[in-house]
Protein backbone atom coordinates (compact mmCIF):
# COMPACT_ATOMS: atom_id res chain seq x y z
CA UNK A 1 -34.44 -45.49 -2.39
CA UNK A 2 -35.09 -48.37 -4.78
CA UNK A 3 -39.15 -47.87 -3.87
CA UNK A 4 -38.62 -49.97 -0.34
CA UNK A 5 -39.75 -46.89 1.31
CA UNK A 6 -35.93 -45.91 2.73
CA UNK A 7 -35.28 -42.25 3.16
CA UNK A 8 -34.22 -40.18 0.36
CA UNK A 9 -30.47 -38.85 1.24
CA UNK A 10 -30.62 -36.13 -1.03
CA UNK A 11 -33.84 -34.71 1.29
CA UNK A 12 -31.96 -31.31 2.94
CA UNK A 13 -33.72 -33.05 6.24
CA UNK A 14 -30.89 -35.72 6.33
CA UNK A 15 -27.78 -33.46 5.15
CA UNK A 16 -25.60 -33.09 7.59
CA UNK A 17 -25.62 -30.14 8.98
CA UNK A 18 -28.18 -29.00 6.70
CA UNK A 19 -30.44 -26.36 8.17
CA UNK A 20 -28.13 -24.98 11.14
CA UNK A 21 -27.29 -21.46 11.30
CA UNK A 22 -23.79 -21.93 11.11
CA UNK A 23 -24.53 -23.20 7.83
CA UNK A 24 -26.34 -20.41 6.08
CA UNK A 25 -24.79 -17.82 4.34
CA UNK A 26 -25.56 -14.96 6.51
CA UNK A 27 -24.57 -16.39 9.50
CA UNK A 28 -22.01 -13.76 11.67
CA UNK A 29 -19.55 -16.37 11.29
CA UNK A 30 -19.54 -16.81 7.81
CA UNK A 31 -20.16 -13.01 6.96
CA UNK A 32 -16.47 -11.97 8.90
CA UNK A 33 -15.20 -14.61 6.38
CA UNK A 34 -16.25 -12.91 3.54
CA UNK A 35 -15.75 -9.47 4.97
CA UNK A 36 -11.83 -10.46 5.40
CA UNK A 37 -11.80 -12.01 2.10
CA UNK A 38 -12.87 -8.51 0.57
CA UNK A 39 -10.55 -6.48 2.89
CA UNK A 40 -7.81 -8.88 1.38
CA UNK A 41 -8.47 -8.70 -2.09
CA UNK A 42 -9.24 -5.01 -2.00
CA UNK A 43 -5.75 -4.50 0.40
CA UNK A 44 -4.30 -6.61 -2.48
CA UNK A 45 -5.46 -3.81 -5.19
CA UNK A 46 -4.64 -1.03 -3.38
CA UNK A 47 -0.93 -2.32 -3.01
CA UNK A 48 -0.46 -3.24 -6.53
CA UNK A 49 -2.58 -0.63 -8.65
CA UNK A 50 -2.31 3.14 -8.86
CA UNK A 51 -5.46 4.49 -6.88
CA UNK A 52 -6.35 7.28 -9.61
CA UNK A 53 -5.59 5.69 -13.01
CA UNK A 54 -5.55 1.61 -11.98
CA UNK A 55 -2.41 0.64 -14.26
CA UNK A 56 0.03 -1.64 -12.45
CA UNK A 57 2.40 0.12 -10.37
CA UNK A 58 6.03 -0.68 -11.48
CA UNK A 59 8.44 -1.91 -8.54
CA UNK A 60 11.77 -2.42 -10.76
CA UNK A 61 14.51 -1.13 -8.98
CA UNK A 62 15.93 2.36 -10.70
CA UNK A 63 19.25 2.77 -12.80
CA UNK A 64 19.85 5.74 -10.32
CA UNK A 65 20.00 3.43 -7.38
CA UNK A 66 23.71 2.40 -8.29
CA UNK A 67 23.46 -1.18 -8.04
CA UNK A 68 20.81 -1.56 -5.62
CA UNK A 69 18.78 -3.67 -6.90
CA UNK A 70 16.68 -4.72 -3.63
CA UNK A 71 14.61 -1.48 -3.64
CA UNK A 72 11.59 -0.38 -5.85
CA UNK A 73 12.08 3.40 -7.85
CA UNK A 74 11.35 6.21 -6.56
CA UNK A 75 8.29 6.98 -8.38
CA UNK A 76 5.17 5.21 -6.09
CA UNK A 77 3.33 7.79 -3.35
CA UNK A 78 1.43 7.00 -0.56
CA UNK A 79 -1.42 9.07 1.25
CA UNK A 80 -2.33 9.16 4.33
CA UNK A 81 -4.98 6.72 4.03
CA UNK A 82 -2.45 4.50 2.94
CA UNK A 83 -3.04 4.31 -0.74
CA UNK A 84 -0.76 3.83 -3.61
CA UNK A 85 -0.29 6.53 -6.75
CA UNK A 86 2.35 6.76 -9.33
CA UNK A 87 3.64 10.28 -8.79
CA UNK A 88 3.34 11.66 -11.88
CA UNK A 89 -0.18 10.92 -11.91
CA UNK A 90 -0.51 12.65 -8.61
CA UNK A 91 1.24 15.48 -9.60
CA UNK A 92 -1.45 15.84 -12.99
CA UNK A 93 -4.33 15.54 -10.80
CA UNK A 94 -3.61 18.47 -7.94
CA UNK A 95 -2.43 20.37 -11.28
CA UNK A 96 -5.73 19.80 -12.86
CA UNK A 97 -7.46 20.63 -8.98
CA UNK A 98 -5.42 24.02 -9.02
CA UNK A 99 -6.38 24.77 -12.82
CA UNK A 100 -10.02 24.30 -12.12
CA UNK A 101 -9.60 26.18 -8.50
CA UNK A 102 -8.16 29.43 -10.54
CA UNK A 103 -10.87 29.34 -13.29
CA UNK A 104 -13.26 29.55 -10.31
CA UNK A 105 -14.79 25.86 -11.25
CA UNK A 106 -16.23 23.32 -9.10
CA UNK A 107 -13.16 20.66 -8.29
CA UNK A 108 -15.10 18.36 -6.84
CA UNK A 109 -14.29 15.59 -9.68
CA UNK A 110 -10.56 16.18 -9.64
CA UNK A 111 -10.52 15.88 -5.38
CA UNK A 112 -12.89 12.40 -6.41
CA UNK A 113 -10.06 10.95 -8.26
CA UNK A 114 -7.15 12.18 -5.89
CA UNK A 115 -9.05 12.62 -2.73
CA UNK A 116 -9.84 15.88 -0.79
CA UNK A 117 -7.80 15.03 2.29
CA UNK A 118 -4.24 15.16 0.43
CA UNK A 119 -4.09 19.11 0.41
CA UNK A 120 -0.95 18.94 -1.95
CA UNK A 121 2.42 17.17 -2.27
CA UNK A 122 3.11 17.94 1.52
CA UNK A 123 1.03 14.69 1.94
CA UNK A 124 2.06 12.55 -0.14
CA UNK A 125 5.14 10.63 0.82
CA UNK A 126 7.67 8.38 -1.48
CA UNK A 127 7.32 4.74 -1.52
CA UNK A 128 10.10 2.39 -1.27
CA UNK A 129 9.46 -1.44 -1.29
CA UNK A 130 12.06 -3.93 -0.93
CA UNK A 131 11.34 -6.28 -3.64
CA UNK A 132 12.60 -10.02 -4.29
CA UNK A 133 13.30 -10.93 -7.58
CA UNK A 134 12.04 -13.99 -9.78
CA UNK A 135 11.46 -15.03 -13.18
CA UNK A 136 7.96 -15.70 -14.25
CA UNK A 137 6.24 -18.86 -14.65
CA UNK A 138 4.77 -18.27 -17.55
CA UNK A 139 7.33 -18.24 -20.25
CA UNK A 140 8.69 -14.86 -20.31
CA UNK A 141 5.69 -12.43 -20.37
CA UNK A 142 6.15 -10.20 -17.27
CA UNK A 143 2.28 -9.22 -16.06
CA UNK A 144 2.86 -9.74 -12.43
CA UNK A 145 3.27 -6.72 -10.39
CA UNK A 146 6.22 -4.90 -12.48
CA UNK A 147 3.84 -2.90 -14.95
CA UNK A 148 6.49 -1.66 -16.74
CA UNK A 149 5.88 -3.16 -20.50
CA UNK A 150 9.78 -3.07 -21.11
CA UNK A 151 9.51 -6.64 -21.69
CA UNK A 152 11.90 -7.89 -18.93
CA UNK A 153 11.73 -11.35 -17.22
CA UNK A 154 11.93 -10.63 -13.91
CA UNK A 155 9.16 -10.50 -11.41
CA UNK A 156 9.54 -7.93 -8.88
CA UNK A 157 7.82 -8.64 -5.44
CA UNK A 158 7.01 -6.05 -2.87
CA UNK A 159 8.26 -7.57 0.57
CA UNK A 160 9.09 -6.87 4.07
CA UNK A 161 13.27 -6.48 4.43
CA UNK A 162 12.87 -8.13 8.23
CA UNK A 163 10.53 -10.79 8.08
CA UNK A 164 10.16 -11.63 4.20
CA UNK A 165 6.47 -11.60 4.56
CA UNK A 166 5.03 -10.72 1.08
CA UNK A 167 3.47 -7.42 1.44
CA UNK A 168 1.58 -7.09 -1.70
CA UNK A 169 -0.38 -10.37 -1.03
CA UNK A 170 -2.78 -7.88 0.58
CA UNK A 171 -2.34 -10.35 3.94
CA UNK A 172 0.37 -8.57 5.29
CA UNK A 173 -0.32 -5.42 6.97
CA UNK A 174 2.43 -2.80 6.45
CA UNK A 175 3.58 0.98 6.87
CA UNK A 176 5.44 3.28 5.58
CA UNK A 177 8.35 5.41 7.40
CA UNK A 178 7.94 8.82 6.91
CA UNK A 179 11.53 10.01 8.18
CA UNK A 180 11.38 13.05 9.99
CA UNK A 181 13.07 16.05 8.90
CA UNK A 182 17.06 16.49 9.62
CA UNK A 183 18.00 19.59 9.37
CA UNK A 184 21.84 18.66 9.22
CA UNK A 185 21.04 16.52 6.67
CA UNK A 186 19.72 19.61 4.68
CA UNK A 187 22.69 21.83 5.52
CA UNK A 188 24.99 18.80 4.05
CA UNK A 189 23.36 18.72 0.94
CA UNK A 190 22.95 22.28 0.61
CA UNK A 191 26.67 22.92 1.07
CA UNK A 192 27.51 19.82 -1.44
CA UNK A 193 29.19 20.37 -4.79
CA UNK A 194 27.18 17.56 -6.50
CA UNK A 195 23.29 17.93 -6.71
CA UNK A 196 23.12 14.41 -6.82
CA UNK A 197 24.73 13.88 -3.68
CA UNK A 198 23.11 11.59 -1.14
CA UNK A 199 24.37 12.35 2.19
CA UNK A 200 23.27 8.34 3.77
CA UNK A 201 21.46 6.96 0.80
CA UNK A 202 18.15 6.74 2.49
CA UNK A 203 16.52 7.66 -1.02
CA UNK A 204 17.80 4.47 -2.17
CA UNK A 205 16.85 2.15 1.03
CA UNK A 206 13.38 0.42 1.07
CA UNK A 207 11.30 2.32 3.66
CA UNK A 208 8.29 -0.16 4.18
CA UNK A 209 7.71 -2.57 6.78
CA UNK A 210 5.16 -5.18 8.13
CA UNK A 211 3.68 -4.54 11.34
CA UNK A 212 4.95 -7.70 12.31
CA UNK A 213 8.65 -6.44 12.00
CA UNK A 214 7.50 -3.46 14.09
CA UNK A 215 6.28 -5.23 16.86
CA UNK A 216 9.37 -7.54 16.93
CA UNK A 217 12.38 -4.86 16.04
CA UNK A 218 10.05 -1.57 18.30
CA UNK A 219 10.35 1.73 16.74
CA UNK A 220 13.78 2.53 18.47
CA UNK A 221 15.34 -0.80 17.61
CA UNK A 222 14.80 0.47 13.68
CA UNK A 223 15.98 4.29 13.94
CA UNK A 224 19.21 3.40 13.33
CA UNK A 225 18.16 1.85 10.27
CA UNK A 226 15.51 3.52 8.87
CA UNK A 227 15.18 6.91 11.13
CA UNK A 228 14.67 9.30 12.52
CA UNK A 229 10.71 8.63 12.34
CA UNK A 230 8.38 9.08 14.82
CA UNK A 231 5.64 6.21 15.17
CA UNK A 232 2.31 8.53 14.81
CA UNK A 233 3.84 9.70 11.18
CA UNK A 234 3.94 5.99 10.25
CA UNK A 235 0.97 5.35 7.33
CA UNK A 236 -0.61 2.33 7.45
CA UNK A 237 -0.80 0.83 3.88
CA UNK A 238 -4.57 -0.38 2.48
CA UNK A 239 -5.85 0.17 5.89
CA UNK A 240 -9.01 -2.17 6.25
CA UNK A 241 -12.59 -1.17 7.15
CA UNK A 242 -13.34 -4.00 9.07
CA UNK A 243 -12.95 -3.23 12.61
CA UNK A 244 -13.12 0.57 12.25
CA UNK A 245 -9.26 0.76 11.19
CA UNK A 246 -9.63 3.03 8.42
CA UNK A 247 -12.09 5.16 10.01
CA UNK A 248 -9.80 5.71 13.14
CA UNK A 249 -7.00 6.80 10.71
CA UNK A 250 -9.37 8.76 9.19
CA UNK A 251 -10.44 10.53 12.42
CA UNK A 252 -6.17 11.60 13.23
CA UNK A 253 -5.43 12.92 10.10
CA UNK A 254 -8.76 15.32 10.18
CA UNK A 255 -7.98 16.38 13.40
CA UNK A 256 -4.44 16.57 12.47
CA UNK A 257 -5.05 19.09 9.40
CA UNK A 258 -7.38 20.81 11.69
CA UNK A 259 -4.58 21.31 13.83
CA UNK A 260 -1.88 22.96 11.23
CA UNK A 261 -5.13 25.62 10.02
């Protein structure tokens, strides 16, 4: 190096490694790393933002929940492709589909923004997360995953009621329990004096778990719990495309609205 005519280390020739495949950027290896990095970060999005507007979706637990404080409000929907709105956003977009559907317009924009496979509220279900509670580390200013701008210190974290896995890290994969309808249930209500009345406070319970907690509890081990549900109504949250997930959800639910025509 010092002109004694020794090898120059910095020559790619004697890096180690330098020049095998495994080594390059497009290598299969390396490209499924950065393919589940993406389907992370993007799952991590999808659980955290509203999918038509992209503001924060706020987990803190409602003043109607009397005293629970474990479980997000009640105003987060889900699709069945698994992503996130707030409702009232939802509920402004298939108004603004129907307006432009009656004035004989073309709604293709307002189906871009909501997405053409959620026919109306029918499919769109309420999201529940169980959510741990912490203050910030930053001082006091609450930007992590509450989205509420009331100010408060807490930090609300979405997170799976069986295993404690953290669900909006985007690494956890999750689904929602559509409960099945119960006809006595509706009966009991009907024939109650209060309209508030909740006849087993399911409205108030967290309904989303980790697939991990599935495999480990099985779907009848958590009817007691969190049924009646049937497993094929279960959506998967931020479904990924790696590995043709998404498209095989995508697949059921079209030939599962071709069915009800």
């Amino acid at each position: 190096m010092g002109g004694d005519g020794g090898t120059i280390s910095s020559n790619r020739t004697y890096l180690r490694g330098a020049g095998k495949a495994c080594h390059t950027a497009d290598h299969p290896s390396n490209a499924t790393k950065r393919a589940k990095l993406e389907d992370t970060e993007q799952a991590r999005l999808i659980l955290t933002t509203c999918a038509i507007s992209g503001a924060v979706l706020d987990l803190t637990p409602s003043s109607k929940q009397h005293g629970n404080t474990s479980c997000s409000g009640a105003d987060i929907v889900v699709c069945p492709y698994g992503k996130l709105y707030k409702r009232e956003e939802a509920l402004e977009a298939l108004l603004r589909r129907s307006q432009q559907i009656n004035n004989g317009g073309d709604h293709g924009g307002v189906t871009d923004a909501l997405g053409s496979h959620v026919r109306g509220m029918k499919d769109l279900h309420p999201v529940r997360f169980y959510v741990t509670t912490s203050a910030p580390s930053n001082g006091g200013s609450n930007n992590n995953n509450n989205g509420n701008g009331r100010g408060t210190m807490a930090r609300y974290t979405a997170t799976c009621p069986i295993t404690s896995g953290e669900i909006g890290s985007g690494n956890v994969p999750s689904f929602v329990i559509v409960r099945s309808k119960n006809p006595k249930s509706k009966d009991k209500k009907k024939n109650s004096s209060s309209d508030n009345d909740e006849t087993d406070g399911i409205e108030f319970s967290p309904n989303v778990i980790s697939e991990r907690a599935i495999k480990e509890m099985g779907i009848e081990g958590l009817q007691s719990e969190y049924g009646p549900f049937e497993g094929r109504n279960m959506i998967r949250l931020a479904p990924p495309k790696a590995g043709g997930v998404f498209e095989e959800i995508q697949r059921t639910w079209e030939a599962r609205v071709e069915e009800e025509r």
